[in-house]
C-alpha atoms as a PDB file:
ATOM      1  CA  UNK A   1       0.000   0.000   0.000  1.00  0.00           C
ATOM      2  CA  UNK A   2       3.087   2.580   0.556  1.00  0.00           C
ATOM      3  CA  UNK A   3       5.174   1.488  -1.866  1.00  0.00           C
ATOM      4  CA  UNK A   4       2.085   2.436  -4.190  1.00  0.00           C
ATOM      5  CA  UNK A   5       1.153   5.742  -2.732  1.00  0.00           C
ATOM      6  CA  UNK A   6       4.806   6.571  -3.133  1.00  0.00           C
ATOM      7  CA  UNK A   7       4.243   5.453  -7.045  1.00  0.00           C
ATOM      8  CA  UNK A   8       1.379   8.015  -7.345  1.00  0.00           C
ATOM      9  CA  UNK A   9       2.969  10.989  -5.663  1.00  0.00           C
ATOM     10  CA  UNK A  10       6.269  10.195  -7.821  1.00  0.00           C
ATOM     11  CA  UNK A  11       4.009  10.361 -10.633  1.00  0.00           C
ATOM     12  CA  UNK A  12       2.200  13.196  -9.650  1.00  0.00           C
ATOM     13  CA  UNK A  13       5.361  15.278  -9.371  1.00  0.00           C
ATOM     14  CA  UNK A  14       6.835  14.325 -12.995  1.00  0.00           C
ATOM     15  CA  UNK A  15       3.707  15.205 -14.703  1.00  0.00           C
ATOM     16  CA  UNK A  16       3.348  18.350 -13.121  1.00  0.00           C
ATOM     17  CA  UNK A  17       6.862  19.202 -13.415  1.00  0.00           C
ATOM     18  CA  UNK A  18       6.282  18.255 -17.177  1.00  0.00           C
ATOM     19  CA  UNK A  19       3.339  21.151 -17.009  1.00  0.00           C
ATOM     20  CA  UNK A  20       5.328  23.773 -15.730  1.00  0.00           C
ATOM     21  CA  UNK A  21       8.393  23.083 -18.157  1.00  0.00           C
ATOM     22  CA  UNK A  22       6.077  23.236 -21.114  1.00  0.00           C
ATOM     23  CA  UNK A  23       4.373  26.349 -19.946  1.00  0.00           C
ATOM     24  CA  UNK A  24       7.885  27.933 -19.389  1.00  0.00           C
ATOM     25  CA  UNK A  25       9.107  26.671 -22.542  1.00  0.00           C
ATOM     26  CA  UNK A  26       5.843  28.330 -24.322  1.00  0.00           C
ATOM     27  CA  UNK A  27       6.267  31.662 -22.503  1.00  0.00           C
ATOM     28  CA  UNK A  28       9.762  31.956 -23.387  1.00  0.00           C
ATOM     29  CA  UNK A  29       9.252  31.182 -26.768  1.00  0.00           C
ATOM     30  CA  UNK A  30       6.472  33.918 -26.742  1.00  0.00           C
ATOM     31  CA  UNK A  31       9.149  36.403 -25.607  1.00  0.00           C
ATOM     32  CA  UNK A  32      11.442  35.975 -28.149  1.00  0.00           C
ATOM     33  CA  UNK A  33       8.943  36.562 -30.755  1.00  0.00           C
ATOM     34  CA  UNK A  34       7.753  39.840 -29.128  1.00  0.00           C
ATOM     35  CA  UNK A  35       9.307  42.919 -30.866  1.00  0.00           C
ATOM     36  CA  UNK A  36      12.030  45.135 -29.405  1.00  0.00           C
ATOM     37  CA  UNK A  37      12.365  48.889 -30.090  1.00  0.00           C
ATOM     38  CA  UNK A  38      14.389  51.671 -29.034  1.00  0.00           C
ATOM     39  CA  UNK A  39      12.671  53.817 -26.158  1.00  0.00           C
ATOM     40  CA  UNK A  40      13.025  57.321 -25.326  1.00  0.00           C
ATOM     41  CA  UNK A  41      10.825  60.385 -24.258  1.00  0.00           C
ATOM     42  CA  UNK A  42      11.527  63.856 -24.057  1.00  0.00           C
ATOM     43  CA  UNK A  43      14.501  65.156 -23.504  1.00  0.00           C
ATOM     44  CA  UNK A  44      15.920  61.956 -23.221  1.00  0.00           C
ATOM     45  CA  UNK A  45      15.456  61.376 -26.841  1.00  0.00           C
ATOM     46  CA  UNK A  46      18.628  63.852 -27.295  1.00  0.00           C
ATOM     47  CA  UNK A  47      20.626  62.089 -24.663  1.00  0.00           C
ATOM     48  CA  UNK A  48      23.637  60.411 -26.391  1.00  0.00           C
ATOM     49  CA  UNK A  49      23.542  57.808 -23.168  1.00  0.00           C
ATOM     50  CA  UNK A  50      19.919  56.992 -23.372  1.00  0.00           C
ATOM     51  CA  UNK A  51      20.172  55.897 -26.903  1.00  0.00           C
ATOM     52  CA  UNK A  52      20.494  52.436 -26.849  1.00  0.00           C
ATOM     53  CA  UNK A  53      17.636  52.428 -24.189  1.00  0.00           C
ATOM     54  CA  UNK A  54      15.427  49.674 -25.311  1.00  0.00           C
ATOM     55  CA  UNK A  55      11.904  48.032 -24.486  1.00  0.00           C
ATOM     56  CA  UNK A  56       9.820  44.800 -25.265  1.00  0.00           C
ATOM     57  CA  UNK A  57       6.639  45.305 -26.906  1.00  0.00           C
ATOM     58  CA  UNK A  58       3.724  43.555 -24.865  1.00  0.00           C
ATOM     59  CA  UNK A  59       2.272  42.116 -28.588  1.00  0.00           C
ATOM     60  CA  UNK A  60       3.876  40.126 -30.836  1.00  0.00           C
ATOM     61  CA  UNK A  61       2.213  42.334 -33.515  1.00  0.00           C
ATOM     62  CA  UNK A  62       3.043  45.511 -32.330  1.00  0.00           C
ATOM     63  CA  UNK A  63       5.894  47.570 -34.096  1.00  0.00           C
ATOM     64  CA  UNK A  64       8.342  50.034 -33.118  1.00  0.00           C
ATOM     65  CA  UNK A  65       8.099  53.922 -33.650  1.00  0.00           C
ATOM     66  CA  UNK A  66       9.776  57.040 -33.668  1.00  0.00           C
ATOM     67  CA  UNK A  67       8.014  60.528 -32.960  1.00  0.00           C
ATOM     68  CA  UNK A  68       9.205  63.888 -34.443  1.00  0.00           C
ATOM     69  CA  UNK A  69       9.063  67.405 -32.560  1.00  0.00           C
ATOM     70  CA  UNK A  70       9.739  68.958 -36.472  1.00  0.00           C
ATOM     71  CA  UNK A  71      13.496  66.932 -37.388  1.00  0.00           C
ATOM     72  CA  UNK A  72      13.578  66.339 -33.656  1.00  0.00           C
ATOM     73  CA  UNK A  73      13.036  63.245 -31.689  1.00  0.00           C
ATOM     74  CA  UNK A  74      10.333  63.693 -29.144  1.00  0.00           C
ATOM     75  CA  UNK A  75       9.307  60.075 -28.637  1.00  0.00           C
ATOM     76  CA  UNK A  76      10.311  56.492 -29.229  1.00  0.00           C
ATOM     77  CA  UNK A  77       8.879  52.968 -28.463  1.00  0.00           C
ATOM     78  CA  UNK A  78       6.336  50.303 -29.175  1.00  0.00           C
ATOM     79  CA  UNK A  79       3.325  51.996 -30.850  1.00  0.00           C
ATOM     80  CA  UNK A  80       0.636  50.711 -28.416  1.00  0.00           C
ATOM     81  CA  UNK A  81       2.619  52.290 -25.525  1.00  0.00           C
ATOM     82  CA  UNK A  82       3.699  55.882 -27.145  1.00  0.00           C
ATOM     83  CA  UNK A  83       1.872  58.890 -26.246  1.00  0.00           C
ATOM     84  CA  UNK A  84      -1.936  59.971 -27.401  1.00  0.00           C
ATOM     85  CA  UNK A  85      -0.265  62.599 -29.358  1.00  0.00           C
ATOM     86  CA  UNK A  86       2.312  60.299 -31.210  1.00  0.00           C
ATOM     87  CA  UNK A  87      -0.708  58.155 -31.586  1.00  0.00           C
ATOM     88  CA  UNK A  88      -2.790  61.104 -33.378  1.00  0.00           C
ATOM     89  CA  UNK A  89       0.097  61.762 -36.095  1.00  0.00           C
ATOM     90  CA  UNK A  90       0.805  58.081 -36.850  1.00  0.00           C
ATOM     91  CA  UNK A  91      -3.077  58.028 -37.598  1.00  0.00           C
ATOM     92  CA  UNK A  92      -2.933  61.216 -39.546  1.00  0.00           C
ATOM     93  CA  UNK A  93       0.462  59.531 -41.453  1.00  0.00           C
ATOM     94  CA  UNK A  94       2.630  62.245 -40.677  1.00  0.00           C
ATOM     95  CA  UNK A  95       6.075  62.686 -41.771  1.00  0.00           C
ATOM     96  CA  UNK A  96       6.792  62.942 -37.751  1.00  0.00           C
ATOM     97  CA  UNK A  97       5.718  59.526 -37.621  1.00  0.00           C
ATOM     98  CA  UNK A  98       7.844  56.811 -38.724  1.00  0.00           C
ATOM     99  CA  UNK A  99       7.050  53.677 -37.908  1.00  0.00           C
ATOM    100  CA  UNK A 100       8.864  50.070 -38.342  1.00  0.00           C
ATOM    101  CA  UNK A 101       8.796  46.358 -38.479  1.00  0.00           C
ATOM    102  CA  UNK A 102      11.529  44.799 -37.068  1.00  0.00           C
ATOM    103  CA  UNK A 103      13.841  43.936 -33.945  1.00  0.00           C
ATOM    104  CA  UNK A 104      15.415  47.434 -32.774  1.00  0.00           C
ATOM    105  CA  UNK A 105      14.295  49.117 -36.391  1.00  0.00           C
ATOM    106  CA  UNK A 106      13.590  52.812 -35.039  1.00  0.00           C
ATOM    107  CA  UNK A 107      16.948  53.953 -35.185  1.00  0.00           C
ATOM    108  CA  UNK A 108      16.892  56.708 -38.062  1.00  0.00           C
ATOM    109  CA  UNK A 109      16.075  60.213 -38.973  1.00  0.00           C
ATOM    110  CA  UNK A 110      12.780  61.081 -40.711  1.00  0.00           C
ATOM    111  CA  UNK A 111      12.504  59.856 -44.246  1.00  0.00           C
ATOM    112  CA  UNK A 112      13.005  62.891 -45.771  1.00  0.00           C
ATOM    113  CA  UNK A 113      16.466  63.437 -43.603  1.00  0.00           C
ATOM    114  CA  UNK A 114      18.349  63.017 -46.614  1.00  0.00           C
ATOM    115  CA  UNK A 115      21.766  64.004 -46.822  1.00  0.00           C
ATOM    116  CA  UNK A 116      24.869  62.860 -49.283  1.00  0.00           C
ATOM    117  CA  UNK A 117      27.137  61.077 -48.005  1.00  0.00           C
ATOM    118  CA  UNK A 118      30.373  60.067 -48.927  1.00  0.00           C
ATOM    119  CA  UNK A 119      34.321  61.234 -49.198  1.00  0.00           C
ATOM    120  CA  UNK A 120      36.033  62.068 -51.341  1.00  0.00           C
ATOM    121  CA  UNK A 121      38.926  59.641 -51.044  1.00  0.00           C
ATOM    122  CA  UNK A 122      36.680  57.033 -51.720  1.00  0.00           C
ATOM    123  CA  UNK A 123      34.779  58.489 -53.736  1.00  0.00           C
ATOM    124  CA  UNK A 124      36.097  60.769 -56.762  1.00  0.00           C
ATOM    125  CA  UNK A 125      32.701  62.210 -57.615  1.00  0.00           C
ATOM    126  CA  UNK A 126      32.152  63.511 -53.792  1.00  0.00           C
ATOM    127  CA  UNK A 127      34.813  66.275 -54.906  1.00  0.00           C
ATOM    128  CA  UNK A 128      32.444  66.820 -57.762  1.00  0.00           C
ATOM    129  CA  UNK A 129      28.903  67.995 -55.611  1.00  0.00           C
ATOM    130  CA  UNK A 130      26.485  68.899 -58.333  1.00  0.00           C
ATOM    131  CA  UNK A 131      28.172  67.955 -61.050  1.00  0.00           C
ATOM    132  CA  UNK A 132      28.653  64.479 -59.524  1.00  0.00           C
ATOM    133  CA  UNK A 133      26.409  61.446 -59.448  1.00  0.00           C
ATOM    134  CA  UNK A 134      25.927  61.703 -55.710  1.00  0.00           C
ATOM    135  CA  UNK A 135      23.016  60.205 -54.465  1.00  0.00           C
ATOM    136  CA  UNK A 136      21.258  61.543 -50.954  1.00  0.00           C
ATOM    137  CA  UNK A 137      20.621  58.788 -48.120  1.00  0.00           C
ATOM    138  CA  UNK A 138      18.555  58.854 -45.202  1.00  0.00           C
ATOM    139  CA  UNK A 139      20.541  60.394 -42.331  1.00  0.00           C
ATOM    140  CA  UNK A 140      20.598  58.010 -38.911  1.00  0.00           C
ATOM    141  CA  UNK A 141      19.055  59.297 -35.407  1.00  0.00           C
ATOM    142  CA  UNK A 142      19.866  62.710 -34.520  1.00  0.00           C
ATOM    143  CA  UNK A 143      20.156  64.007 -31.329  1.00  0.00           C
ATOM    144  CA  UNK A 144      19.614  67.589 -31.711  1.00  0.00           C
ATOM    145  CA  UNK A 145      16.979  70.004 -32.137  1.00  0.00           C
ATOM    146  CA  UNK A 146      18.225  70.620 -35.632  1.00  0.00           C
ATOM    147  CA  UNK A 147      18.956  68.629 -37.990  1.00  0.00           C
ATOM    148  CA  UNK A 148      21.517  69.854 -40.929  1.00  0.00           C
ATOM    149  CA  UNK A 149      23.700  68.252 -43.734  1.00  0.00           C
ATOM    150  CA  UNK A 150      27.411  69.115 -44.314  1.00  0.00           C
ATOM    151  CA  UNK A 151      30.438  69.529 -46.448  1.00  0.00           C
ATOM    152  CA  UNK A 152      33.832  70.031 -44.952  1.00  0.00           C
ATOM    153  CA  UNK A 153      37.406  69.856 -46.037  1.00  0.00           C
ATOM    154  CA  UNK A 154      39.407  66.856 -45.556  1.00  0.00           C
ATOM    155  CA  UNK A 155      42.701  64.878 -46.077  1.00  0.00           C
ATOM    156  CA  UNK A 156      46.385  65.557 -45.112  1.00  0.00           C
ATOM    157  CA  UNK A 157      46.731  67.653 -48.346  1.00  0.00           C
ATOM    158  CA  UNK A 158      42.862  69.693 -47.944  1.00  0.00           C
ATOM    159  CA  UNK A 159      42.336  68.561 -51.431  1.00  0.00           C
ATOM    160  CA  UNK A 160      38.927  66.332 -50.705  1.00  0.00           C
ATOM    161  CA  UNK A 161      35.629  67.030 -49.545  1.00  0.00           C
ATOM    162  CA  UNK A 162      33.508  64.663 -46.855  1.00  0.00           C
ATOM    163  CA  UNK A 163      29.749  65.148 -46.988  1.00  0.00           C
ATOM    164  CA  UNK A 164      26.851  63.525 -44.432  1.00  0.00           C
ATOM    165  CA  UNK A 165      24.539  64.127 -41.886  1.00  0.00           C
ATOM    166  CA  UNK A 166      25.458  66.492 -38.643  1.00  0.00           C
ATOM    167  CA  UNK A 167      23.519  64.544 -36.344  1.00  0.00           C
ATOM    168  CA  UNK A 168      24.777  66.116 -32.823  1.00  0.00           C
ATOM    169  CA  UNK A 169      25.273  69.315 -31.230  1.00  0.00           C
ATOM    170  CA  UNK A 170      29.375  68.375 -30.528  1.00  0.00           C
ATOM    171  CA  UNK A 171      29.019  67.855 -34.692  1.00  0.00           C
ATOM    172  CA  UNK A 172      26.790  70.665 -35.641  1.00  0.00           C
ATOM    173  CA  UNK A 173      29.532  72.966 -33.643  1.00  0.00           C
ATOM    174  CA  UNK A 174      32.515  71.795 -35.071  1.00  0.00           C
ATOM    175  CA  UNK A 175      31.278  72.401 -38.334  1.00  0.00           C
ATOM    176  CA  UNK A 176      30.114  76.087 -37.471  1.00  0.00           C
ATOM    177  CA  UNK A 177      33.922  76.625 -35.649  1.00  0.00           C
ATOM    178  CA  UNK A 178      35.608  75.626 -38.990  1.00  0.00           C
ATOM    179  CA  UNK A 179      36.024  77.610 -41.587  1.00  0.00           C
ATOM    180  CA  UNK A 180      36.390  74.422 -44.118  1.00  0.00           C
ATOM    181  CA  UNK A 181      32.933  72.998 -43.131  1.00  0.00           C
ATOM    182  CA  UNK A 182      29.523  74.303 -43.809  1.00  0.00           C
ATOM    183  CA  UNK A 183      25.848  73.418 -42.632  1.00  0.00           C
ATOM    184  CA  UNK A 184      22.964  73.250 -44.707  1.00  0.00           C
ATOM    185  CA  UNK A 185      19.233  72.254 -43.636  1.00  0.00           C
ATOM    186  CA  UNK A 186      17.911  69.422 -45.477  1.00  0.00           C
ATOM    187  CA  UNK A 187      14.181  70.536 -46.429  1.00  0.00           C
ATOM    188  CA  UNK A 188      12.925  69.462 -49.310  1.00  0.00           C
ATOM    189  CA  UNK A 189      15.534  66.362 -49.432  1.00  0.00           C
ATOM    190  CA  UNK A 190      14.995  63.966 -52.077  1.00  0.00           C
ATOM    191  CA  UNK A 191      16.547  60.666 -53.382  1.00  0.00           C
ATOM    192  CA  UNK A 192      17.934  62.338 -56.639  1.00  0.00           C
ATOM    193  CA  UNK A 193      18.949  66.168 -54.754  1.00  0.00           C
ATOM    194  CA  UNK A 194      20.198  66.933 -51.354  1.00  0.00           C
ATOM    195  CA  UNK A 195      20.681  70.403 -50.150  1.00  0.00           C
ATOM    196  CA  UNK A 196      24.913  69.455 -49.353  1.00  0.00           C
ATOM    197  CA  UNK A 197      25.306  69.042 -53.229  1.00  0.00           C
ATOM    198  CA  UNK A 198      27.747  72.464 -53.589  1.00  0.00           C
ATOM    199  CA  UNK A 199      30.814  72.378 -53.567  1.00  0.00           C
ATOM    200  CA  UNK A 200      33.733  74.261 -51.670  1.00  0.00           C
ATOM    201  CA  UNK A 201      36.722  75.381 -53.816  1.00  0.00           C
ATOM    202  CA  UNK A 202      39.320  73.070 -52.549  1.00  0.00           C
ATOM    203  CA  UNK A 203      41.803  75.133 -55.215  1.00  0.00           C
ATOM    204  CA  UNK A 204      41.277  78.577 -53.293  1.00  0.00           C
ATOM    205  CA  UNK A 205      42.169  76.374 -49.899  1.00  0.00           C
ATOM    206  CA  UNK A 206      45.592  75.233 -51.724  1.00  0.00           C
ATOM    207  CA  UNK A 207      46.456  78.501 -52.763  1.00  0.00           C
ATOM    208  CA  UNK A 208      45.974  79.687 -49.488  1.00  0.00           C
ATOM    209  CA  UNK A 209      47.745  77.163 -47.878  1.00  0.00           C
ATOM    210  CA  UNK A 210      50.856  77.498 -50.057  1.00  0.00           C
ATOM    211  CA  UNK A 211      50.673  81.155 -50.248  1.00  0.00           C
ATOM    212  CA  UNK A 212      50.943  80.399 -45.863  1.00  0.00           C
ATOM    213  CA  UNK A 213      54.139  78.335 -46.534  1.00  0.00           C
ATOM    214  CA  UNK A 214      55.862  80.836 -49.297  1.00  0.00           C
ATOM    215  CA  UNK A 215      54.840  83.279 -46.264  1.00  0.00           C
ATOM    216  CA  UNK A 216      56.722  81.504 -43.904  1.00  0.00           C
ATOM    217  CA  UNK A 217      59.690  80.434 -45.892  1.00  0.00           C
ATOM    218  CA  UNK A 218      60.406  84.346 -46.579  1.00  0.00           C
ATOM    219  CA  UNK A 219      59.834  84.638 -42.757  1.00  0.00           C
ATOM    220  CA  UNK A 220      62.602  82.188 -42.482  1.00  0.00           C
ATOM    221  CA  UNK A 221      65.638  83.160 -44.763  1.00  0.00           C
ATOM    222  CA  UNK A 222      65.056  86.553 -43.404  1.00  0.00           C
ATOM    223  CA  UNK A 223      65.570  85.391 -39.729  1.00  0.00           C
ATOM    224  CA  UNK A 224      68.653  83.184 -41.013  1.00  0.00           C
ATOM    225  CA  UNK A 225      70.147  86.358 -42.662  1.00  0.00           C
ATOM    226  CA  UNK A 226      69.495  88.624 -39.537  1.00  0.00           C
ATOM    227  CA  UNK A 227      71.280  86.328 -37.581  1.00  0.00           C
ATOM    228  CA  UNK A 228      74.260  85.723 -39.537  1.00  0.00           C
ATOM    229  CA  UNK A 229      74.432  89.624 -39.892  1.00  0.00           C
ATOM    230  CA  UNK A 230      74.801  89.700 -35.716  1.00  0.00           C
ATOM    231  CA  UNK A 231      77.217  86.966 -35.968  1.00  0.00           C
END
């Protein structure tokens, strides 16, 4: 009689252990399916640490979203937990909507954040701007208020150009600080035309630059010749 009540118990236990494993098993396997997005509100949205901030949608048909303030990013998450308001201009399929399908997908600009970008040394029709065939891209996440393209002076010798997207403020004030680099706002962006097609006159730089060397050679001898006079 105990040896068989042990039997039952024992069996008892293994099928309910079996329960619980499966039911595991099947939540798990539910969670991996659920989508993942990028999540960020307010200000944080501009915080270069709280980027990679991320959270699990609570539906495995939900999809990730990014709101716009403007170019700005106000908002980011799954779309059945984002604000009222984000909700209202995903409904009225604005362009500060963008919405996504996909593991972690709401990690760009707006669509029509276009910018070119390339370099020059890579690319010898990136010296060329609108005489090139330079195609614009959409520009990744910014986080600033603004949103601008650029085109700046490169390499050892000043003689290419670099164009993209100035997505921070550190970026956007470099560019302002040097005089090879300039900002342009990317309205009106399309596949075929970017607003950072122009081009800056990398021959004028050179000239400069070796009219500052001739400078400074002259500069020279005549130091070399004053001293050997007071010797």
């Amino acid at each position: 009689m105990l040896q068989s009540g042990l039997f039952l118990v024992s069996l008892a236990i293994l099928l309910g252990s079996q329960e619980i494993s499966g039911v595991i098993s099947t939540e798990v396997r539910n969670a991996a399916d659920l989508p993942k997005c990028y999540s960020c509100e307010g200000v944080n949205c501009m915080r270069t640490t709280r980027q990679n901030a991320t959270v699990s949608c609570s539906d495995k048909l939900d999809v990730c979203v990014t709101i716009y303030e403007d170019f700005a990013v106000s908002e980011r998450g799954c779309f059945s937990e984002i604000s009222l308001a984000g909700q209202a201009k995903c409904a009225a399929k604005d362009n500060q909507c963008q919405k996504c399908s996909g593991q972690l997908c709401n990690n760009q600009g707006r669509r029509d954040f276009k910018c070119i970008q390339c370099i020059g040394s890579e690319s010898a029709s990136c010296n060329m701007g609108a005489t090139g065939s330079l195609t614009a891209s959409q520009c990744g996440l910014p986080t600033s208020a603004n949103s601008y393209c650029y085109v700046k002076v490169v390499g050892s010798q000043k003689d290419q150009l670099q164009r993209g997207c100035a997505l921070s403020v550190k970026e956007q004030q470099s560019c302002k600080e040097d005089s090879e680099c300039s900002l342009c706002i990317p309205d009106n962006s399309s596949d075929s035309v970017a607003c950072n097609n122009f081009d800056l006159d990398l021959s004028s730089k050179s000239g400069a630059d070796q009219g500052q060397k001739l400078i400074s050679l002259g500069l020279a001898s005549i130091a070399l010749l004053f001293l050997k006079v007071l010797n």
